[in-house]
N, C-alpha and C. Protein backbone atom coordinates (compact mmCIF):
# COMPACT_ATOMS: atom_id res chain seq x y z
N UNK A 1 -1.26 -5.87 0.79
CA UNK A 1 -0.82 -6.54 -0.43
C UNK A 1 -1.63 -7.82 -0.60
N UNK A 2 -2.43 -8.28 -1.60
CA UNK A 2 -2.92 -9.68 -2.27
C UNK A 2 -2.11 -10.49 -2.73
N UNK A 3 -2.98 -11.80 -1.59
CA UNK A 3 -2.19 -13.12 -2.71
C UNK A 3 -2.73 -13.43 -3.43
N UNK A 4 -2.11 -13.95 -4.28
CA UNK A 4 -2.82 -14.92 -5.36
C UNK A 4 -2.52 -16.45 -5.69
N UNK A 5 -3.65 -16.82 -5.65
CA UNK A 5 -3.37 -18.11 -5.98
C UNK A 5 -3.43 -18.88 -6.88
N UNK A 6 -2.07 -19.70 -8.05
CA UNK A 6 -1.87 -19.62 -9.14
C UNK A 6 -2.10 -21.16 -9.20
N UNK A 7 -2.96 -21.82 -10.14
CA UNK A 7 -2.70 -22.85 -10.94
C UNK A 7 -1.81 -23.15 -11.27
N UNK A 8 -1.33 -24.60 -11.80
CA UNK A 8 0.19 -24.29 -12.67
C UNK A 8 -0.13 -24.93 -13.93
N UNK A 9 -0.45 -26.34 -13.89
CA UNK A 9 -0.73 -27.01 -15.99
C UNK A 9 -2.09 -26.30 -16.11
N UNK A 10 -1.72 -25.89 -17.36
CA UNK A 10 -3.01 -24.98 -18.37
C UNK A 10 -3.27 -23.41 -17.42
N UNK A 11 -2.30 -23.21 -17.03
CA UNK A 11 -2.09 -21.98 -16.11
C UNK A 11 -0.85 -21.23 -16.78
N UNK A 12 -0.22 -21.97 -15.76
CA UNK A 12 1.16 -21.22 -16.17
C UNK A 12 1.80 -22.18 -17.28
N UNK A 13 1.90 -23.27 -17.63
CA UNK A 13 2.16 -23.58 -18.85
C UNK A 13 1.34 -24.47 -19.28
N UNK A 14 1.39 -25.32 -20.43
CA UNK A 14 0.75 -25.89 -21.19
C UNK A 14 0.09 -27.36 -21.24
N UNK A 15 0.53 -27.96 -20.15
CA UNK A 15 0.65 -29.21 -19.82
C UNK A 15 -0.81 -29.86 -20.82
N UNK A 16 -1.62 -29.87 -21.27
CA UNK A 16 -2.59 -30.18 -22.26
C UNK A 16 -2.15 -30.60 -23.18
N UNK A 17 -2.02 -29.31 -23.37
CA UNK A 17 -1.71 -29.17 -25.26
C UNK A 17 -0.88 -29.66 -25.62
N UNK A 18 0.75 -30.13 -25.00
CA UNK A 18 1.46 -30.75 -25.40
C UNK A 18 1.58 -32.01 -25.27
N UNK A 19 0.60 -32.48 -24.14
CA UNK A 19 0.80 -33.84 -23.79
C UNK A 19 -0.25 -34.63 -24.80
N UNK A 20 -1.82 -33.52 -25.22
CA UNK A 20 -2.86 -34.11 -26.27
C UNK A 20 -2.05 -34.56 -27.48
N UNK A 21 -1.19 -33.45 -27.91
CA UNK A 21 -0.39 -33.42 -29.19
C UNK A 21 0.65 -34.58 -29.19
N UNK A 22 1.25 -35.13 -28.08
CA UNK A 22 1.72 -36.66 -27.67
C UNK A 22 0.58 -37.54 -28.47
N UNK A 23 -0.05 -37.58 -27.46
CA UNK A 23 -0.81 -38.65 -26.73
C UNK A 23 -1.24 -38.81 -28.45
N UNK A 24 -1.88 -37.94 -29.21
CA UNK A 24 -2.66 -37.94 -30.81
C UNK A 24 -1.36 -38.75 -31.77
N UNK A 25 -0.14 -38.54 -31.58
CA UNK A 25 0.85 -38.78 -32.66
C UNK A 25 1.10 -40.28 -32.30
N UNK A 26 1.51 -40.53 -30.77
CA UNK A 26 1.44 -41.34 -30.53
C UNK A 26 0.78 -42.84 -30.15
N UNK A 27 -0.52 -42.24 -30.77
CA UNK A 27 -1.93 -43.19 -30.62
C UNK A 27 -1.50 -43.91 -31.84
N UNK A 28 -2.24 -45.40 -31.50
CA UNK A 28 -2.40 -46.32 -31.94
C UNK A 28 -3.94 -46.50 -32.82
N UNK A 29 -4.89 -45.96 -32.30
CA UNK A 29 -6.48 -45.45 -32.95
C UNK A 29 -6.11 -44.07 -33.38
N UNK A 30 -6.92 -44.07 -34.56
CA UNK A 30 -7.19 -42.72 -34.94
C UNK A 30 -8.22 -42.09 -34.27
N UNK A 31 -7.75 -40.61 -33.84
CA UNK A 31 -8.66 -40.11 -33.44
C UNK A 31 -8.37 -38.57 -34.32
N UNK A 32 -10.02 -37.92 -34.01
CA UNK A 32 -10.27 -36.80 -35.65
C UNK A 32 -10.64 -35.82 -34.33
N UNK A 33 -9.72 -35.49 -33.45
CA UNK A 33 -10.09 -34.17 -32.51
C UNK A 33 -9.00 -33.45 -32.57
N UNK A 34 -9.47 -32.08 -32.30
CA UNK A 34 -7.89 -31.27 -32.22
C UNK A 34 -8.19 -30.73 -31.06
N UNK A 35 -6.63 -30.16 -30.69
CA UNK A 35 -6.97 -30.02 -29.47
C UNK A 35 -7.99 -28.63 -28.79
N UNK A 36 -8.05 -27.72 -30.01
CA UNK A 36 -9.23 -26.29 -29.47
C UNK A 36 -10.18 -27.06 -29.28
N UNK A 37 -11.03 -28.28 -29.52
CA UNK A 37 -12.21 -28.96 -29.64
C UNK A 37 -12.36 -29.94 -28.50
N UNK A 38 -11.74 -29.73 -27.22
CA UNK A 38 -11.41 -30.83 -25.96
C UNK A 38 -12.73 -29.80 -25.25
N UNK A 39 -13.57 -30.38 -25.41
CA UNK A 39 -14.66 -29.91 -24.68
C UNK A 39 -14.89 -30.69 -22.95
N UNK A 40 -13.96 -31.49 -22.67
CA UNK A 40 -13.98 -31.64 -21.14
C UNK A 40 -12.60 -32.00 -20.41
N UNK A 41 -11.88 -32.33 -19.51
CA UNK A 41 -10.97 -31.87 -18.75
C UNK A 41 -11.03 -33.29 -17.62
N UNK A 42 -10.66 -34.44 -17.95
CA UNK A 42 -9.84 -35.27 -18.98
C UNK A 42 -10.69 -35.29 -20.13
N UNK A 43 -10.34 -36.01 -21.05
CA UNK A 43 -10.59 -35.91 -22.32
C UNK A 43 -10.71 -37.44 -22.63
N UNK A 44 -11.41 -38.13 -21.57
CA UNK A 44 -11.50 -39.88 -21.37
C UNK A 44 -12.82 -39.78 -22.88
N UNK A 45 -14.36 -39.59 -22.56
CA UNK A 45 -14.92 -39.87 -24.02
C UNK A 45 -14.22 -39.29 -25.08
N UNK A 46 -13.46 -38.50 -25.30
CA UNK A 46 -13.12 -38.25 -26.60
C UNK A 46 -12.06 -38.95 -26.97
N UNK A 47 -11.66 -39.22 -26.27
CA UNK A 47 -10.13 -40.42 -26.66
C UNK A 47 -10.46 -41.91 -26.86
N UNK A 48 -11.12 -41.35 -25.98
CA UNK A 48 -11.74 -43.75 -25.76
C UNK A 48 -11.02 -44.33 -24.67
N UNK A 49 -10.86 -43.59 -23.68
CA UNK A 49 -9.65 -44.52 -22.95
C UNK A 49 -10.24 -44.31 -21.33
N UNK A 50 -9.56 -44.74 -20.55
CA UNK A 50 -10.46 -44.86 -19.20
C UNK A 50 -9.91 -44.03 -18.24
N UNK A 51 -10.23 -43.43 -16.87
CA UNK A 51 -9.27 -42.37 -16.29
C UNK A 51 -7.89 -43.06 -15.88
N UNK A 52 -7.94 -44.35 -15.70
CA UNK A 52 -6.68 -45.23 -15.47
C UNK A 52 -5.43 -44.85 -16.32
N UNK A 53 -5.97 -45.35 -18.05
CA UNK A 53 -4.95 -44.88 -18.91
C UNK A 53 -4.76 -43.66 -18.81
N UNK A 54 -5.65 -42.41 -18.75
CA UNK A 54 -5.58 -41.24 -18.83
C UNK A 54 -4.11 -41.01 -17.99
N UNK A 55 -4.28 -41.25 -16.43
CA UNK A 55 -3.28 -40.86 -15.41
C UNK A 55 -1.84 -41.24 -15.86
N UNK A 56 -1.97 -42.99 -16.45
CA UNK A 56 -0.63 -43.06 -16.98
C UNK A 56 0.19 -43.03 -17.57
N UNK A 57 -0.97 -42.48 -18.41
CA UNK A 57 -0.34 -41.65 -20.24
C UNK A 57 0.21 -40.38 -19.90
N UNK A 58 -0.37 -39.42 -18.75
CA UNK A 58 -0.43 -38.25 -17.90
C UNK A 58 1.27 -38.24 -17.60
N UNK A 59 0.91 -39.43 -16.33
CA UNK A 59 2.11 -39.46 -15.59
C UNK A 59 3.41 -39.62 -16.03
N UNK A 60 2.92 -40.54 -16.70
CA UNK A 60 4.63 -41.08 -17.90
C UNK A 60 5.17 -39.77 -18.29
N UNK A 61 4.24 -38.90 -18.85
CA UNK A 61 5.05 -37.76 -19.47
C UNK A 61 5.12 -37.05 -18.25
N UNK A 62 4.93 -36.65 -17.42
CA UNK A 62 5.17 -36.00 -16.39
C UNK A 62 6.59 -36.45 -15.65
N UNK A 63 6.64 -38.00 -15.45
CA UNK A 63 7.81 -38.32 -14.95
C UNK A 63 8.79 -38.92 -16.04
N UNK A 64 9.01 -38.47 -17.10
CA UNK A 64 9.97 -39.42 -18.19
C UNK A 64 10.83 -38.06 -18.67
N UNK A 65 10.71 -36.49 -18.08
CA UNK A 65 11.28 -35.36 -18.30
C UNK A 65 10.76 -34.01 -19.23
N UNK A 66 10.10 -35.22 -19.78
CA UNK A 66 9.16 -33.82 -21.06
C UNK A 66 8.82 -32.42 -19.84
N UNK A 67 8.49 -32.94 -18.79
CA UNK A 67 7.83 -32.43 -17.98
C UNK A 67 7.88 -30.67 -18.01
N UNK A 68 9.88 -31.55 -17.34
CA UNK A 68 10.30 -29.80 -17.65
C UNK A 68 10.82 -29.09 -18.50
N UNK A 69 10.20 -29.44 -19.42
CA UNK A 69 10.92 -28.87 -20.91
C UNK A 69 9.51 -28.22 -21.12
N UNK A 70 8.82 -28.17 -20.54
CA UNK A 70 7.42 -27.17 -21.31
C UNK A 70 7.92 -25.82 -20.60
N UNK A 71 7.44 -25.20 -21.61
CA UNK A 71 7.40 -23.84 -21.66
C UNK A 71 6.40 -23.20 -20.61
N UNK A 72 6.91 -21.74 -20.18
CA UNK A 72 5.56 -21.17 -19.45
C UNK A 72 5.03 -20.07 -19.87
N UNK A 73 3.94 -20.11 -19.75
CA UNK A 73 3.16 -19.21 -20.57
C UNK A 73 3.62 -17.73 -20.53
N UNK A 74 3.85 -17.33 -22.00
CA UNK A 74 4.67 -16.28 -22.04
C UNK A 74 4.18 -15.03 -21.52
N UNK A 75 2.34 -15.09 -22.08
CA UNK A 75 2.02 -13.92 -21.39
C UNK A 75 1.93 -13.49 -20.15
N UNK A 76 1.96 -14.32 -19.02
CA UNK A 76 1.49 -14.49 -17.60
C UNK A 76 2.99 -14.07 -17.12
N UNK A 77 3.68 -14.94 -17.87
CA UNK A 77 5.55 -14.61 -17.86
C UNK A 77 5.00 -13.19 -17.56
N UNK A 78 5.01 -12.24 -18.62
CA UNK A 78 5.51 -11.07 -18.80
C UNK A 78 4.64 -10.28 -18.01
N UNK A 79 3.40 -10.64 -17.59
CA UNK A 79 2.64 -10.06 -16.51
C UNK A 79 3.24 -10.10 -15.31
N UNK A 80 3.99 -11.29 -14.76
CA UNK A 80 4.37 -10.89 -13.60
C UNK A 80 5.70 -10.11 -13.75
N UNK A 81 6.71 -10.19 -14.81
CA UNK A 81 7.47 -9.08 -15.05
C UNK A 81 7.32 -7.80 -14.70
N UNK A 82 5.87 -7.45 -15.15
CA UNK A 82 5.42 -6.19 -14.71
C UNK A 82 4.81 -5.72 -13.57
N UNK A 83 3.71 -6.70 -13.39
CA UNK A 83 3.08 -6.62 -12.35
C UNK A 83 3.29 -7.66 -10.84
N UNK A 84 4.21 -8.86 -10.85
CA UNK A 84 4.56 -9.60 -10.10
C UNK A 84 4.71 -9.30 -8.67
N UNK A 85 5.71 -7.87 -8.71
CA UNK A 85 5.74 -7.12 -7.68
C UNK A 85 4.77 -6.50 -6.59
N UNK A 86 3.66 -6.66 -7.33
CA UNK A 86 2.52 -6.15 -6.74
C UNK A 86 1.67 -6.87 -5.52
N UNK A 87 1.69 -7.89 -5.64
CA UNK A 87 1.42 -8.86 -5.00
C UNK A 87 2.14 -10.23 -3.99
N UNK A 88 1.61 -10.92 -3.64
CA UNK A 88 2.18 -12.45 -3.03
C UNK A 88 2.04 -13.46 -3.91
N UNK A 89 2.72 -14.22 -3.98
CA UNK A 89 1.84 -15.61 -5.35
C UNK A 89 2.11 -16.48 -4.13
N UNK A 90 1.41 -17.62 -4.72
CA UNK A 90 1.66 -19.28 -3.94
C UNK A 90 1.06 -19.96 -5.46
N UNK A 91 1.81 -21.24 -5.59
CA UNK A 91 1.42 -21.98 -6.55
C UNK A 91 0.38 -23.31 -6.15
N UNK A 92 -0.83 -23.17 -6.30
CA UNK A 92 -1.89 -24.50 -6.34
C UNK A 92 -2.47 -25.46 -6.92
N UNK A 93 -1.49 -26.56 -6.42
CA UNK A 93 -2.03 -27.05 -8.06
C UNK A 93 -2.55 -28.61 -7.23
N UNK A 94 -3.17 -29.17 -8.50
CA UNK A 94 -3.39 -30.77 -8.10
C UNK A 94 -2.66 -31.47 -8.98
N UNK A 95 -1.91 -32.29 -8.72
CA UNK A 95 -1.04 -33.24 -9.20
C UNK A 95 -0.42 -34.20 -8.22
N UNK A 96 -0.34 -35.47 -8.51
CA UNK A 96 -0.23 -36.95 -7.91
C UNK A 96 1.06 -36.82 -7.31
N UNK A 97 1.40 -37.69 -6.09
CA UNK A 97 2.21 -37.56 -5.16
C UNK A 97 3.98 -37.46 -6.03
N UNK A 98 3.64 -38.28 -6.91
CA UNK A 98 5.02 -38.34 -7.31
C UNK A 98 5.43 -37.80 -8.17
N UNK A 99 5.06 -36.09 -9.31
CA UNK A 99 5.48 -35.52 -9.82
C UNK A 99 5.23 -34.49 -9.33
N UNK A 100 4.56 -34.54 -7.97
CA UNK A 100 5.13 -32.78 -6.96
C UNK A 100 6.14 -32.15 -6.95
N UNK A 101 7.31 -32.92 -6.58
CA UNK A 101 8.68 -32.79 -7.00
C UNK A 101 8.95 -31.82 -8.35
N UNK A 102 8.66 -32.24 -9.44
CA UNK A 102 8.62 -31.79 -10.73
C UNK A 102 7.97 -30.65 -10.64
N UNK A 103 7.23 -31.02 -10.66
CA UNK A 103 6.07 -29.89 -10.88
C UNK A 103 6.79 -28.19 -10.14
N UNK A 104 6.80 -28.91 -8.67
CA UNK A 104 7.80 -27.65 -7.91
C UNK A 104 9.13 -27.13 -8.14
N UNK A 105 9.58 -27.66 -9.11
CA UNK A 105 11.20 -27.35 -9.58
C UNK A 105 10.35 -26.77 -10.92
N UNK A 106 9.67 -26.85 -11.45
CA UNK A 106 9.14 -26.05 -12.78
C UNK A 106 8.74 -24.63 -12.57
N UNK A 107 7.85 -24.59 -11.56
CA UNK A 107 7.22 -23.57 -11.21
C UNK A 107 8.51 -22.47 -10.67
N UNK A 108 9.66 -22.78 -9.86
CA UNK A 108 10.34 -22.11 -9.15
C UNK A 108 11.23 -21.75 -10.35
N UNK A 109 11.42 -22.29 -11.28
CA UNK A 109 12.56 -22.44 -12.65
C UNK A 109 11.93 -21.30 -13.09
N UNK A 110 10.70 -21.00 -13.62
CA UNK A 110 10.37 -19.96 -14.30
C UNK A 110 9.42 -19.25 -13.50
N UNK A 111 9.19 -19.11 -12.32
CA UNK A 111 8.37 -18.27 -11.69
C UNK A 111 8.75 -18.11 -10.03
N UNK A 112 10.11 -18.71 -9.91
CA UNK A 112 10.41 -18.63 -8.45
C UNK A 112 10.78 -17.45 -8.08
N UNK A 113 10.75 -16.07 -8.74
CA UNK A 113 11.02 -14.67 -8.81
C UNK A 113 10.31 -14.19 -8.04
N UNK A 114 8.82 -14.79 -8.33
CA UNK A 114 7.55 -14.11 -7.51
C UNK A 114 7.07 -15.31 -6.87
N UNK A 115 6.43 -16.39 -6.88
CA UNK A 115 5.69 -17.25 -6.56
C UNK A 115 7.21 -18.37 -5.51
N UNK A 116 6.88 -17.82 -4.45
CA UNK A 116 7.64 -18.52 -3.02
C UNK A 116 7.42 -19.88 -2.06
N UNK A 117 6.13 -20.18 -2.60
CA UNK A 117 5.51 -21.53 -2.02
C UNK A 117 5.07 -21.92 -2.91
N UNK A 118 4.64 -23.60 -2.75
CA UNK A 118 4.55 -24.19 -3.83
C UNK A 118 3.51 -25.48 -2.52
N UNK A 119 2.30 -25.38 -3.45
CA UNK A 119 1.09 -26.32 -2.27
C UNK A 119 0.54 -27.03 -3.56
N UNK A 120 -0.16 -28.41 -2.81
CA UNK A 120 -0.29 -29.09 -3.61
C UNK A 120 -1.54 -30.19 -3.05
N UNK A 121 -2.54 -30.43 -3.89
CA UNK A 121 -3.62 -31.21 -3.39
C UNK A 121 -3.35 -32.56 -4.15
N UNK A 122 -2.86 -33.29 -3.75
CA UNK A 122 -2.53 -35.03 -4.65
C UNK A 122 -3.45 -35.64 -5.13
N UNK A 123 -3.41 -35.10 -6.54
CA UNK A 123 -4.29 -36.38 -7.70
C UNK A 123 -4.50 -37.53 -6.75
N UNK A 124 -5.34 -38.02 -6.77
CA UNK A 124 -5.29 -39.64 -6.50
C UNK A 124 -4.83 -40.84 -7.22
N UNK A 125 -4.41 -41.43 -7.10
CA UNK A 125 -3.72 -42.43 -7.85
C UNK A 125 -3.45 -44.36 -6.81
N UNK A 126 -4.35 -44.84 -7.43
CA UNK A 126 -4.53 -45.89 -6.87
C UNK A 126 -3.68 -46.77 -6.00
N UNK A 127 -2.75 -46.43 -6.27
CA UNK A 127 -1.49 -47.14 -6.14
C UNK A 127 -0.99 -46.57 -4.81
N UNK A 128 -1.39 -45.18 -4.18
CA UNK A 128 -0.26 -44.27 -3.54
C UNK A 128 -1.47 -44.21 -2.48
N UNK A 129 -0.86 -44.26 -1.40
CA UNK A 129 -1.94 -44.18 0.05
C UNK A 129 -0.99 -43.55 0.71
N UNK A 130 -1.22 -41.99 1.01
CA UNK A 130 -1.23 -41.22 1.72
C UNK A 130 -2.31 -40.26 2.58
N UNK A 131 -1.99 -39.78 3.61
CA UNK A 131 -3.30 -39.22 4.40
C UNK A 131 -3.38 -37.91 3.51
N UNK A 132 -4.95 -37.52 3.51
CA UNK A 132 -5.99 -37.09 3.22
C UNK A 132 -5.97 -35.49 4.18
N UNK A 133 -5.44 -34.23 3.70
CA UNK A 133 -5.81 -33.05 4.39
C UNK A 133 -6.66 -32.57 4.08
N UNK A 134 -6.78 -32.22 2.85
CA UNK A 134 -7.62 -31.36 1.90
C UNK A 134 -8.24 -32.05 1.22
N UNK A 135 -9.42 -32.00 0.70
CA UNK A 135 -9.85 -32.89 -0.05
C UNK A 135 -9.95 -32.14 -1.80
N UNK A 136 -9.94 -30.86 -1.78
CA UNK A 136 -10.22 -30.09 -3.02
C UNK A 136 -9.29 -28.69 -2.70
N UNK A 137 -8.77 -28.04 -3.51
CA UNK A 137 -8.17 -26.13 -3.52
C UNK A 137 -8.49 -25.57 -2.63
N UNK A 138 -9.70 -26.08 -2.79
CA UNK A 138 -10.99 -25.12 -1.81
C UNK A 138 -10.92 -25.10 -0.67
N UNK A 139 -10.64 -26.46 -0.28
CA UNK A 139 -10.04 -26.99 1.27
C UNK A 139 -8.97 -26.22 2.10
N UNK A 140 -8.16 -26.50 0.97
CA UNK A 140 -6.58 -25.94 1.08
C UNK A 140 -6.98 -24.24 1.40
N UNK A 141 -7.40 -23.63 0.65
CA UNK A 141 -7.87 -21.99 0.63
C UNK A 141 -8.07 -21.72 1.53
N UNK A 142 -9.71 -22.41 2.34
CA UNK A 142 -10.18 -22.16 3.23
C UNK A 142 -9.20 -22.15 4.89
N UNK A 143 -8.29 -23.60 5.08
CA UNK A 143 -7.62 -23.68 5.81
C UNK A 143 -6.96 -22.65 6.14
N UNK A 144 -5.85 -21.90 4.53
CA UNK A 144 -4.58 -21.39 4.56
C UNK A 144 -5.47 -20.27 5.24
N UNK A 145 -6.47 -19.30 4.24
CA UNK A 145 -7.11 -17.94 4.95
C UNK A 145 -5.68 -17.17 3.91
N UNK A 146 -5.76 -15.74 3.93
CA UNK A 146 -5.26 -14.83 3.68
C UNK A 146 -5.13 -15.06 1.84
N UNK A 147 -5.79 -15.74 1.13
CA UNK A 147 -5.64 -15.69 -0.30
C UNK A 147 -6.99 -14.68 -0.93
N UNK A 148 -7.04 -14.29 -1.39
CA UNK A 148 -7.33 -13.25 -1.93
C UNK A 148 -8.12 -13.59 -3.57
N UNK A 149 -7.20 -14.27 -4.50
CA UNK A 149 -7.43 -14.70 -5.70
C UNK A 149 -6.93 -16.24 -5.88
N UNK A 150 -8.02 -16.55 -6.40
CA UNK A 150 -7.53 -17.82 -7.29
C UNK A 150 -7.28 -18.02 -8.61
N UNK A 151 -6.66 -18.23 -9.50
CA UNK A 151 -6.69 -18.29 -10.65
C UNK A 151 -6.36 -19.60 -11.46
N UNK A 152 -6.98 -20.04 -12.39
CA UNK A 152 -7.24 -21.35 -12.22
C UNK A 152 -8.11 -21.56 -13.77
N UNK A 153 -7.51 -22.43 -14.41
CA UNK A 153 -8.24 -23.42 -15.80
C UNK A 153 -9.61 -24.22 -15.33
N UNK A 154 -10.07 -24.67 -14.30
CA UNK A 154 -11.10 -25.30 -13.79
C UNK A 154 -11.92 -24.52 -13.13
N UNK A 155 -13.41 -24.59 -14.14
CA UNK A 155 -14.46 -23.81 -13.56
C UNK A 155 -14.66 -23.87 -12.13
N UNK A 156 -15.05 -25.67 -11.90
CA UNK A 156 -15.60 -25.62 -10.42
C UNK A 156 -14.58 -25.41 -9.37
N UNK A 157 -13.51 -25.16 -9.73
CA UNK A 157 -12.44 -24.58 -8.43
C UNK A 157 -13.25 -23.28 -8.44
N UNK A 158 -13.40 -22.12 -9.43
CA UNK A 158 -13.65 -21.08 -9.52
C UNK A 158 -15.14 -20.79 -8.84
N UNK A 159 -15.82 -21.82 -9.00
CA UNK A 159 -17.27 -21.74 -8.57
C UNK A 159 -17.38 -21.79 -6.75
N UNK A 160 -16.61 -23.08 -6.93
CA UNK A 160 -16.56 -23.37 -5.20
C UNK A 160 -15.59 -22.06 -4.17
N UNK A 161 -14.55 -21.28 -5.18
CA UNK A 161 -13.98 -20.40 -4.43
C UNK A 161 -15.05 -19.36 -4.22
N UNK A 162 -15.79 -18.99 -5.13
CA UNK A 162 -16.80 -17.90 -5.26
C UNK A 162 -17.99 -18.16 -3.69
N UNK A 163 -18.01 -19.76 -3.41
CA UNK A 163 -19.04 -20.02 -2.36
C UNK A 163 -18.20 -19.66 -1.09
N UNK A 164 -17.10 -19.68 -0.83
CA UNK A 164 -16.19 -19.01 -0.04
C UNK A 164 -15.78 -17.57 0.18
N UNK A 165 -16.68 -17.15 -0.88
CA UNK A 165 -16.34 -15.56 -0.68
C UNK A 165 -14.48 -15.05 -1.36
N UNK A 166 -14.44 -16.13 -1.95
CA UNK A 166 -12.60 -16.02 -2.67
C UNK A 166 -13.41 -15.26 -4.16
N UNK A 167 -12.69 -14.42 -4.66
CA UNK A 167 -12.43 -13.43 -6.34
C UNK A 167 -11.86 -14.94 -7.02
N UNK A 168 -12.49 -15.60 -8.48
CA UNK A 168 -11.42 -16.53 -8.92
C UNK A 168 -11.40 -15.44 -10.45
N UNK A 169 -10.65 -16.25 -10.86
CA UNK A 169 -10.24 -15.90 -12.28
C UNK A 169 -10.20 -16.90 -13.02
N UNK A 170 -10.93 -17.53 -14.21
CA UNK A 170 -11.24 -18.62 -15.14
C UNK A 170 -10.29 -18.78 -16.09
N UNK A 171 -8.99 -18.84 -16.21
CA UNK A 171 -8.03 -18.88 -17.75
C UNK A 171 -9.03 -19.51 -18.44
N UNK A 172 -8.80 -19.09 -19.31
CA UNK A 172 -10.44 -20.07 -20.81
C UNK A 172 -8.88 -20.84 -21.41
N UNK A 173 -10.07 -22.46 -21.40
CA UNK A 173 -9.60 -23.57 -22.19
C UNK A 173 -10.61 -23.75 -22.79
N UNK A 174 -10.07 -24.82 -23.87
CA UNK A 174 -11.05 -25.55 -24.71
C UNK A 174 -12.67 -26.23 -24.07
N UNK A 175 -12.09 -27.02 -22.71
CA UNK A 175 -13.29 -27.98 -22.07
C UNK A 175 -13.88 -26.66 -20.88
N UNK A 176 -13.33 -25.34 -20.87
CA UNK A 176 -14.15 -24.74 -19.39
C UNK A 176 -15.50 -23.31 -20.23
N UNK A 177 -15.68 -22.95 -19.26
CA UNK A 177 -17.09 -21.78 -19.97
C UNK A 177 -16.02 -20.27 -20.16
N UNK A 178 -14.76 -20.43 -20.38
CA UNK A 178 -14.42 -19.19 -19.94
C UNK A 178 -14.66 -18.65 -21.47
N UNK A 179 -14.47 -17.09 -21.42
CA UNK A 179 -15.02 -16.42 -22.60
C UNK A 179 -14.01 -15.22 -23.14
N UNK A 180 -12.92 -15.09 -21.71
CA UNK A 180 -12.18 -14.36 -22.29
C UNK A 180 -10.68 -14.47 -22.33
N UNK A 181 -10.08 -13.89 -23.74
CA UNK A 181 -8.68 -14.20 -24.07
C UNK A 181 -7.67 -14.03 -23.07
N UNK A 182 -6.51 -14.74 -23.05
CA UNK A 182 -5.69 -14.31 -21.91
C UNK A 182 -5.18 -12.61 -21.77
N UNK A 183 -5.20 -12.09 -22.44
CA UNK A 183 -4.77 -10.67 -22.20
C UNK A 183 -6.05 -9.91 -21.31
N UNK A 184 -7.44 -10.52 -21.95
CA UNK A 184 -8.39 -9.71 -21.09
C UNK A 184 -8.30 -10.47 -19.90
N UNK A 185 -8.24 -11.43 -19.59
CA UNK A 185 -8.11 -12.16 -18.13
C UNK A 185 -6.29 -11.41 -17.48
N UNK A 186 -5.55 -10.95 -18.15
CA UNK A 186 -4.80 -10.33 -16.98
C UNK A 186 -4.78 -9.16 -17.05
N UNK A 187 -5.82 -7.90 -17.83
CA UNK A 187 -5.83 -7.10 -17.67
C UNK A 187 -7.19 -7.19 -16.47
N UNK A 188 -7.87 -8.05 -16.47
CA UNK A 188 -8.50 -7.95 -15.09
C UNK A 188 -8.21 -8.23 -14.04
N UNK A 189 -7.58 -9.43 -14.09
CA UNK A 189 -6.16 -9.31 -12.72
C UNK A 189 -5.70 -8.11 -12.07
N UNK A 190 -5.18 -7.84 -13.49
CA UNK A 190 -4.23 -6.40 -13.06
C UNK A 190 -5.36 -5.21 -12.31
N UNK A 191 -6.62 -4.93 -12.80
CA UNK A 191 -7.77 -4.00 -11.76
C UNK A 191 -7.89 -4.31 -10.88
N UNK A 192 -7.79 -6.09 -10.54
CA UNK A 192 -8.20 -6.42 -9.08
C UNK A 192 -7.16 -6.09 -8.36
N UNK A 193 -5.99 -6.15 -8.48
CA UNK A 193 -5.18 -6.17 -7.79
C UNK A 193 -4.50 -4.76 -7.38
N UNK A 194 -5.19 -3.95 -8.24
CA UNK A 194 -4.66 -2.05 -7.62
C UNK A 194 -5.89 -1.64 -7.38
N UNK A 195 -6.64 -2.14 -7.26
CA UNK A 195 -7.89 -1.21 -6.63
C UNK A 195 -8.42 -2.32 -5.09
């Protein structure tokens, strides 16, 4: 049986799109971007703002509850409905020490059916000094051994798993090279994972 290893914001739900769609209403500058047009991952030149603000414009909504009120992606929902069974999940994500918490009560809320662990590489955040295991997914991957797939909104996770000899899978966003729609990205899932 394959694991897989799942992203969770711009994975399994939306954490972008709803926080851009904040962050735009709630700006003080006008800005003339939408969000299909976020050609990088933060979105610091297109906003005007520095990775500092970025994190705490980030974080605020992460820790003020919006958090868990996002939705999870319906189609991936209904893929593991079907296909969930098929496999192991673990959830991988990067996010800062203090909305792990969150983050792991989200993931288990709408995906604790299939996905049983919940790992986590800590954003950095200036403020928070904790020791250093992993330095990247990749780290984490390599350590754990027995993952199979990665799946993942960030090219260079996908690139660096590929130098490891890991299968990734690219969800296409606005800022990554991916090219195909989510249905063709889990109907290729779904080949990798029965053959």
């Amino acid at each position: 049986m394959k694991t897989l290893a799942w992203d969770v914001d711009d994975v399994l739900n939306s954490l972008m799109s709803v926080w851009f769609e904040e962050f735009i209403t709630n700006s003080q500058r006008e800005i003339k971007i939408s969000y299909d047009k976020l050609s990088e991952n933060p979105p610091l030149k297109l906003l005007g703002i520095t990775l500092k603000q970025y994190h705490v414009s980030l974080d605020e909504f992460r820790l003020s509850g919006r958090y868990e009120r996002l939705e999870p992606n319906g189609e991936i929902l209904n893929w593991f409905n079907v296909y969930g069974h098929c496999c192991r999940h673990l959830a991988l994500t990067a996010v800062p020490l203090a909305a792990a918490p969150i983050s792991s009560a989200w993931v288990l809320k709408h995906f604790g059916k299939w996905i049983r662990t919940f790992h986590f590489v800590p954003s950095k955040r200036s403020e928070e000094a904790i020791p250093v295991y992993d330095r990247s997914k990749v780290d984490f991957i390599d350590r754990h051994g027995n993952i199979d797939i990665l799946i993942d909104d960030n090219f260079e996770h996908i690139e660096q798993a590929a130098q490891i000899g890991l299968q990734g899978i690219l969800i296409t966003q606005p800022w990554n090279a991916g090219k195909m729609d989510m249905s063709d990205n889990l109907a290729y899932l779904t080949r990798a994972i029965v053959n």
